[in-house]
C-alpha atoms as a PDB file:
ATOM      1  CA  UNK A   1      21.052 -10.506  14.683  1.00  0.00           C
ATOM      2  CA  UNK A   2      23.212 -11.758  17.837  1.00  0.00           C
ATOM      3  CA  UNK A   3      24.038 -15.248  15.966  1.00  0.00           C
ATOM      4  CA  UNK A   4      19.892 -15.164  15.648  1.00  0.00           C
ATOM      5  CA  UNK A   5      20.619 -15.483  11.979  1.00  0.00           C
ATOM      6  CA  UNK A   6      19.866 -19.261  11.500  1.00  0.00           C
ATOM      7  CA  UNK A   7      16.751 -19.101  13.657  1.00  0.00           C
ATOM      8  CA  UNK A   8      15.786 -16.292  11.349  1.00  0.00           C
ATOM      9  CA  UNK A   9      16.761 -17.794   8.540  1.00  0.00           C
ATOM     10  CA  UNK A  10      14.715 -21.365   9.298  1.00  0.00           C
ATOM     11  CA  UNK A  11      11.820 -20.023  11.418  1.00  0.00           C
ATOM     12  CA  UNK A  12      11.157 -16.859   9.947  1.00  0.00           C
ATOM     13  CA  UNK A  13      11.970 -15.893   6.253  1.00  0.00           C
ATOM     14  CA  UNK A  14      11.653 -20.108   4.835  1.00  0.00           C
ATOM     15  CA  UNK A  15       8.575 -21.328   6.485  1.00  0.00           C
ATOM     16  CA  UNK A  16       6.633 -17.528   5.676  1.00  0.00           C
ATOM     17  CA  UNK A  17       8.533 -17.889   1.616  1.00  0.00           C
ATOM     18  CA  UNK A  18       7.285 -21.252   1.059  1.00  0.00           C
ATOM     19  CA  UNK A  19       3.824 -20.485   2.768  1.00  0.00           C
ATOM     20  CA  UNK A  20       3.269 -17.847   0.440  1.00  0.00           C
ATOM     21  CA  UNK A  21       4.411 -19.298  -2.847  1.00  0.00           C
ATOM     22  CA  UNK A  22       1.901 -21.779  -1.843  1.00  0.00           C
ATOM     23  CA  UNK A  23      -0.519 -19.272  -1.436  1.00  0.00           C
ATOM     24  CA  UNK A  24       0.443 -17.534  -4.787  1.00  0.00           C
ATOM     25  CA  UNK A  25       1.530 -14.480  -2.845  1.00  0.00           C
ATOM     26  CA  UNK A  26       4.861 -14.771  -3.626  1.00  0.00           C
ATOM     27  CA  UNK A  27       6.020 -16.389  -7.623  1.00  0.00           C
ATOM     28  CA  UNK A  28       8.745 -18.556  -8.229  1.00  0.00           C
ATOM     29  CA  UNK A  29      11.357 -15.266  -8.320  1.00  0.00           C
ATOM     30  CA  UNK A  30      10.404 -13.612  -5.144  1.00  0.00           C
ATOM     31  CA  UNK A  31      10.199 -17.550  -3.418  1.00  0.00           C
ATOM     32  CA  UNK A  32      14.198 -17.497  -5.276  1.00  0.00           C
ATOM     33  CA  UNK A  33      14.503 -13.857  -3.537  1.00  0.00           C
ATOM     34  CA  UNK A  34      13.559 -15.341  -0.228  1.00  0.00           C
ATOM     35  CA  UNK A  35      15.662 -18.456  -0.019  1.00  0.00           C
ATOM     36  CA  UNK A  36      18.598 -16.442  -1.101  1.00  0.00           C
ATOM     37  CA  UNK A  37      18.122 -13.793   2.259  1.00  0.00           C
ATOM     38  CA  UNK A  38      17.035 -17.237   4.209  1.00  0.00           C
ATOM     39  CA  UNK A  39      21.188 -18.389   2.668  1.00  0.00           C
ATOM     40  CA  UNK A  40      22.445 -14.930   3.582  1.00  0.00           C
ATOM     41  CA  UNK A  41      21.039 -14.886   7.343  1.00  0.00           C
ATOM     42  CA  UNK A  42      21.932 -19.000   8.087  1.00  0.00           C
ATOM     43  CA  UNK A  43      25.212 -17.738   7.291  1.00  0.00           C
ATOM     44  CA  UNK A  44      25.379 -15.354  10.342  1.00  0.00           C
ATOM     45  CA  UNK A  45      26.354 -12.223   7.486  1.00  0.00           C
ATOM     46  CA  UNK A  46      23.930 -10.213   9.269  1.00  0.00           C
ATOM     47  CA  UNK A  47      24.387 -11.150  12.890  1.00  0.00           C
ATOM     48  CA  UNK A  48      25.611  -8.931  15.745  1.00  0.00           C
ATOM     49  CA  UNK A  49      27.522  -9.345  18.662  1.00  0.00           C
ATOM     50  CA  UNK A  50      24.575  -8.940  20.882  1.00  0.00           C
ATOM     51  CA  UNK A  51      22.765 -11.703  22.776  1.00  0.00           C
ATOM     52  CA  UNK A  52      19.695 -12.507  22.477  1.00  0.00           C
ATOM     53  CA  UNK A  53      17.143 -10.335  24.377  1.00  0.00           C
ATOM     54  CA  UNK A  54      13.415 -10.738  25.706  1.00  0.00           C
ATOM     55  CA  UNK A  55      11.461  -8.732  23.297  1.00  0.00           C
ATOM     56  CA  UNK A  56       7.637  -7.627  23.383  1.00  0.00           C
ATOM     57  CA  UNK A  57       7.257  -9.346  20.315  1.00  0.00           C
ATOM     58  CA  UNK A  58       4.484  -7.296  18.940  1.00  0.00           C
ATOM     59  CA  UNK A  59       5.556  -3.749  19.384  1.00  0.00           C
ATOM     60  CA  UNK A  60       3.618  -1.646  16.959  1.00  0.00           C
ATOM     61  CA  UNK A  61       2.305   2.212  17.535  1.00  0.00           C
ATOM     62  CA  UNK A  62      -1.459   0.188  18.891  1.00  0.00           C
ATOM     63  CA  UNK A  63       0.249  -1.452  21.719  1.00  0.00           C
ATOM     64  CA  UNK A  64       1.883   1.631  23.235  1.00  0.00           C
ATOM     65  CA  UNK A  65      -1.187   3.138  25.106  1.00  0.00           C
ATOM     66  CA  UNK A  66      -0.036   6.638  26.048  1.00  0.00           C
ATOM     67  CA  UNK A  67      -1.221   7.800  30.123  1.00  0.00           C
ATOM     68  CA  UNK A  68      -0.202  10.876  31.500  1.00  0.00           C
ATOM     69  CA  UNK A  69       2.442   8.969  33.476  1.00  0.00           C
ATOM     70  CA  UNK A  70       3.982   7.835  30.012  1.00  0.00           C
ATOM     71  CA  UNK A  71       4.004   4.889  28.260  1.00  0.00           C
ATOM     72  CA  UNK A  72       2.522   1.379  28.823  1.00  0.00           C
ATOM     73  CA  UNK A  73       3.253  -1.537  26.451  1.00  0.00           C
ATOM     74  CA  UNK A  74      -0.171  -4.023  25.927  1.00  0.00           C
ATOM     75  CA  UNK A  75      -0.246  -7.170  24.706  1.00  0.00           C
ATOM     76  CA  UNK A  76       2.835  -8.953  24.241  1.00  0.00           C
ATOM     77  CA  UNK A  77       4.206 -11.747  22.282  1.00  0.00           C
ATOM     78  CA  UNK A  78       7.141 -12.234  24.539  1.00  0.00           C
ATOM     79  CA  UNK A  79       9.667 -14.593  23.117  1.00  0.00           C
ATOM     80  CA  UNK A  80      14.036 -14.236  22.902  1.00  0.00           C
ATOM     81  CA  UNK A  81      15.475 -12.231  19.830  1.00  0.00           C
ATOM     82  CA  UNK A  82      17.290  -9.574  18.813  1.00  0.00           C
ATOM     83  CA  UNK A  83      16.179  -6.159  20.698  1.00  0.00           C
ATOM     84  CA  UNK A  84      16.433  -3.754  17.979  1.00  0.00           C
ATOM     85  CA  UNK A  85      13.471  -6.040  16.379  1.00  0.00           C
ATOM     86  CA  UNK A  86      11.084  -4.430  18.713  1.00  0.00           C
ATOM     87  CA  UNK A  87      12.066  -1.347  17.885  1.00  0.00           C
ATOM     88  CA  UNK A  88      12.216  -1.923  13.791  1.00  0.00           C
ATOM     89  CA  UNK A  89       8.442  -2.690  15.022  1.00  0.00           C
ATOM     90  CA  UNK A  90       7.802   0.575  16.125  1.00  0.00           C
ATOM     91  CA  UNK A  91       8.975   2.275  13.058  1.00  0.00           C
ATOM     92  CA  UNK A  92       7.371   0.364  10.434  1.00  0.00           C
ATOM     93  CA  UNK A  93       4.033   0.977  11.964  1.00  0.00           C
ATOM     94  CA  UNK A  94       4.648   4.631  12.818  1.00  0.00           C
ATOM     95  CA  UNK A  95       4.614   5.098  16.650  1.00  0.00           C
ATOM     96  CA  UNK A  96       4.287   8.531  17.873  1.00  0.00           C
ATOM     97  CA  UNK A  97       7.168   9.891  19.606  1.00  0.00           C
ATOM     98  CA  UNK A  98       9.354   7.705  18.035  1.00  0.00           C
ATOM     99  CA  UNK A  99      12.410   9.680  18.030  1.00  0.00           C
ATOM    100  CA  UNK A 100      11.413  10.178  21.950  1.00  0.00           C
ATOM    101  CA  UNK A 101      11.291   6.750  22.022  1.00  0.00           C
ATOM    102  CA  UNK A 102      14.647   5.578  20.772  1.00  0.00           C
ATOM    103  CA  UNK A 103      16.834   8.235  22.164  1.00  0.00           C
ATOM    104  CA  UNK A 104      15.746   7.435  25.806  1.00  0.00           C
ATOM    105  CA  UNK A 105      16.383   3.840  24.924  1.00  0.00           C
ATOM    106  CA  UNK A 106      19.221   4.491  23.497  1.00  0.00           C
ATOM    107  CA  UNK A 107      20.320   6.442  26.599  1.00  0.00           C
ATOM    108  CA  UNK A 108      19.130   3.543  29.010  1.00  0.00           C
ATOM    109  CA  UNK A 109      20.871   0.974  26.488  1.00  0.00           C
ATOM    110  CA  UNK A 110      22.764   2.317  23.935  1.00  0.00           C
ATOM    111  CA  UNK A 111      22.258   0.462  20.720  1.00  0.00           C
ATOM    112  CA  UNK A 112      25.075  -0.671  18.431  1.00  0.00           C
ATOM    113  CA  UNK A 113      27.023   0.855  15.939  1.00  0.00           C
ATOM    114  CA  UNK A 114      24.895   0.256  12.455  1.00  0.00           C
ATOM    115  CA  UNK A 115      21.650   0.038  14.351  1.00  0.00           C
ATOM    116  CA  UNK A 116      19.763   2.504  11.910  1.00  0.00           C
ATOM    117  CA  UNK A 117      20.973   0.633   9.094  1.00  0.00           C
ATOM    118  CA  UNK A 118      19.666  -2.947  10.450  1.00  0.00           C
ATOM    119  CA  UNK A 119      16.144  -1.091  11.225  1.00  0.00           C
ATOM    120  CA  UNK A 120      14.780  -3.234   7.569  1.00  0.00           C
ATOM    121  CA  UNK A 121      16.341  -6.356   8.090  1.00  0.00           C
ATOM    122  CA  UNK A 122      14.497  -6.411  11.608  1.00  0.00           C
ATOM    123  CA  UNK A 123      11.070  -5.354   9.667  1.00  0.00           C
ATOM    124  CA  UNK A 124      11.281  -8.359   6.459  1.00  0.00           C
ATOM    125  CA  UNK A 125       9.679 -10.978   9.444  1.00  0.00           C
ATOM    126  CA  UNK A 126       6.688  -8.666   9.919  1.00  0.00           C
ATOM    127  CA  UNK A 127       6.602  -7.834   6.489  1.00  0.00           C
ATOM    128  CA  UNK A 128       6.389 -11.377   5.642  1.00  0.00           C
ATOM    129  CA  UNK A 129       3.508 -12.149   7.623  1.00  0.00           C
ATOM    130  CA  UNK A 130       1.472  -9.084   6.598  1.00  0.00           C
ATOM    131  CA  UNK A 131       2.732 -10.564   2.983  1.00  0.00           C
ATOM    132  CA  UNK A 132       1.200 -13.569   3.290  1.00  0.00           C
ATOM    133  CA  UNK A 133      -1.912 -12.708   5.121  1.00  0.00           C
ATOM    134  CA  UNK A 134      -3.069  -9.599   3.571  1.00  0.00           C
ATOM    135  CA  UNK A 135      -1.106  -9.425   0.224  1.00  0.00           C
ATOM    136  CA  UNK A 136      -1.278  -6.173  -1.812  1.00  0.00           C
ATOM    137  CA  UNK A 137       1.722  -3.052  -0.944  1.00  0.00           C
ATOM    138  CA  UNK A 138       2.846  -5.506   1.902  1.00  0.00           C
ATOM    139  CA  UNK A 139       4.215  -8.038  -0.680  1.00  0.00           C
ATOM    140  CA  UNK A 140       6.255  -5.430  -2.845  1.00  0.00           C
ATOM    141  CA  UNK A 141       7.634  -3.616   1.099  1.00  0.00           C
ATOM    142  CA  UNK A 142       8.663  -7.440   1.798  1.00  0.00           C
ATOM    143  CA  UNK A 143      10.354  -8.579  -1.394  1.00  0.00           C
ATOM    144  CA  UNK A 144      12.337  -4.846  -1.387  1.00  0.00           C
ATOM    145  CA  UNK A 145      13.265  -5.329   2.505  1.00  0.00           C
ATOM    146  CA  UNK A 146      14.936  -8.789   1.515  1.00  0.00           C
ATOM    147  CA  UNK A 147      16.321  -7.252  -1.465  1.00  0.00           C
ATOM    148  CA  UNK A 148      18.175  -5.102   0.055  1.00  0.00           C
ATOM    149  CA  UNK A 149      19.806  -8.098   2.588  1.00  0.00           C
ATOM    150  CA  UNK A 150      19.971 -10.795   0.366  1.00  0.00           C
END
């Protein structure tokens, strides 16, 4: 996560974990789950060598509007992260064209080695908030996501 770890870690996965165990989204083992991947990330395990890069922010499929010139991106929540995040965005929402999509980026800025494998740990953040806000399958994606990186 380009040293983004402890910004993920105290930012992201903590203030969403506690947030929903307050809610009762999330019960004392999953809040246990989440602290543990919050541990894992402030630790840099995850982090790349990459710096940080300005992202959309809100890259799902419904803010690529397709023209017959290609593709322009809508609404954005520009802020500084790691750039594969934006693209973890498009494939946990299900853009069209999405192989399209990150060959030519990868082409234009070829992504590091392990990419594919960080695509979940860059999806737990939205997860998280879709967790907390909407509940139901989005709590059991979230808690599996940061699982698997804990």
């Amino acid at each position: 996560m380009a040293g983004l770890g402890p910004f993920a870690a105290e930012a992201r996965v903590r203030p969403l974990a506690r947030l929903g165990h307050d809610r009762g989204v999330f019960d004392t083992d999953a809040l246990a789950l989440l602290e543990r991947l919050a541990d894992t990330l402030a630790a840099g395990t995850h982090d790349t060598d990459e710096p940080p890069a300005r992202l959309h922010g809100d890259l799902w499929s419904g803010n690529v509007v397709w023209t017959r010139e290609g593709a322009v991106l809508i609404d954005p929540a520009a802020h500084g992260g790691h750039r594969e995040a934006d693209l973890a965005m498009l494939d946990l929402f299900g853009a069209p064209e999405l192989d399209r999509v990150l060959a030519a980026y990868d082409e234009a800025a070829p992504l590091a080695d392990g990419w594919r494998d960080r695509v979940l740990l860059h999806q737990v953040h939205p997860l998280l908030v879709h967790a907390v806000l909407f509940g139901g399958s989005y709590v059991r994606q979230a808690l599996d996501a940061a699982a698997r990186f804990a």
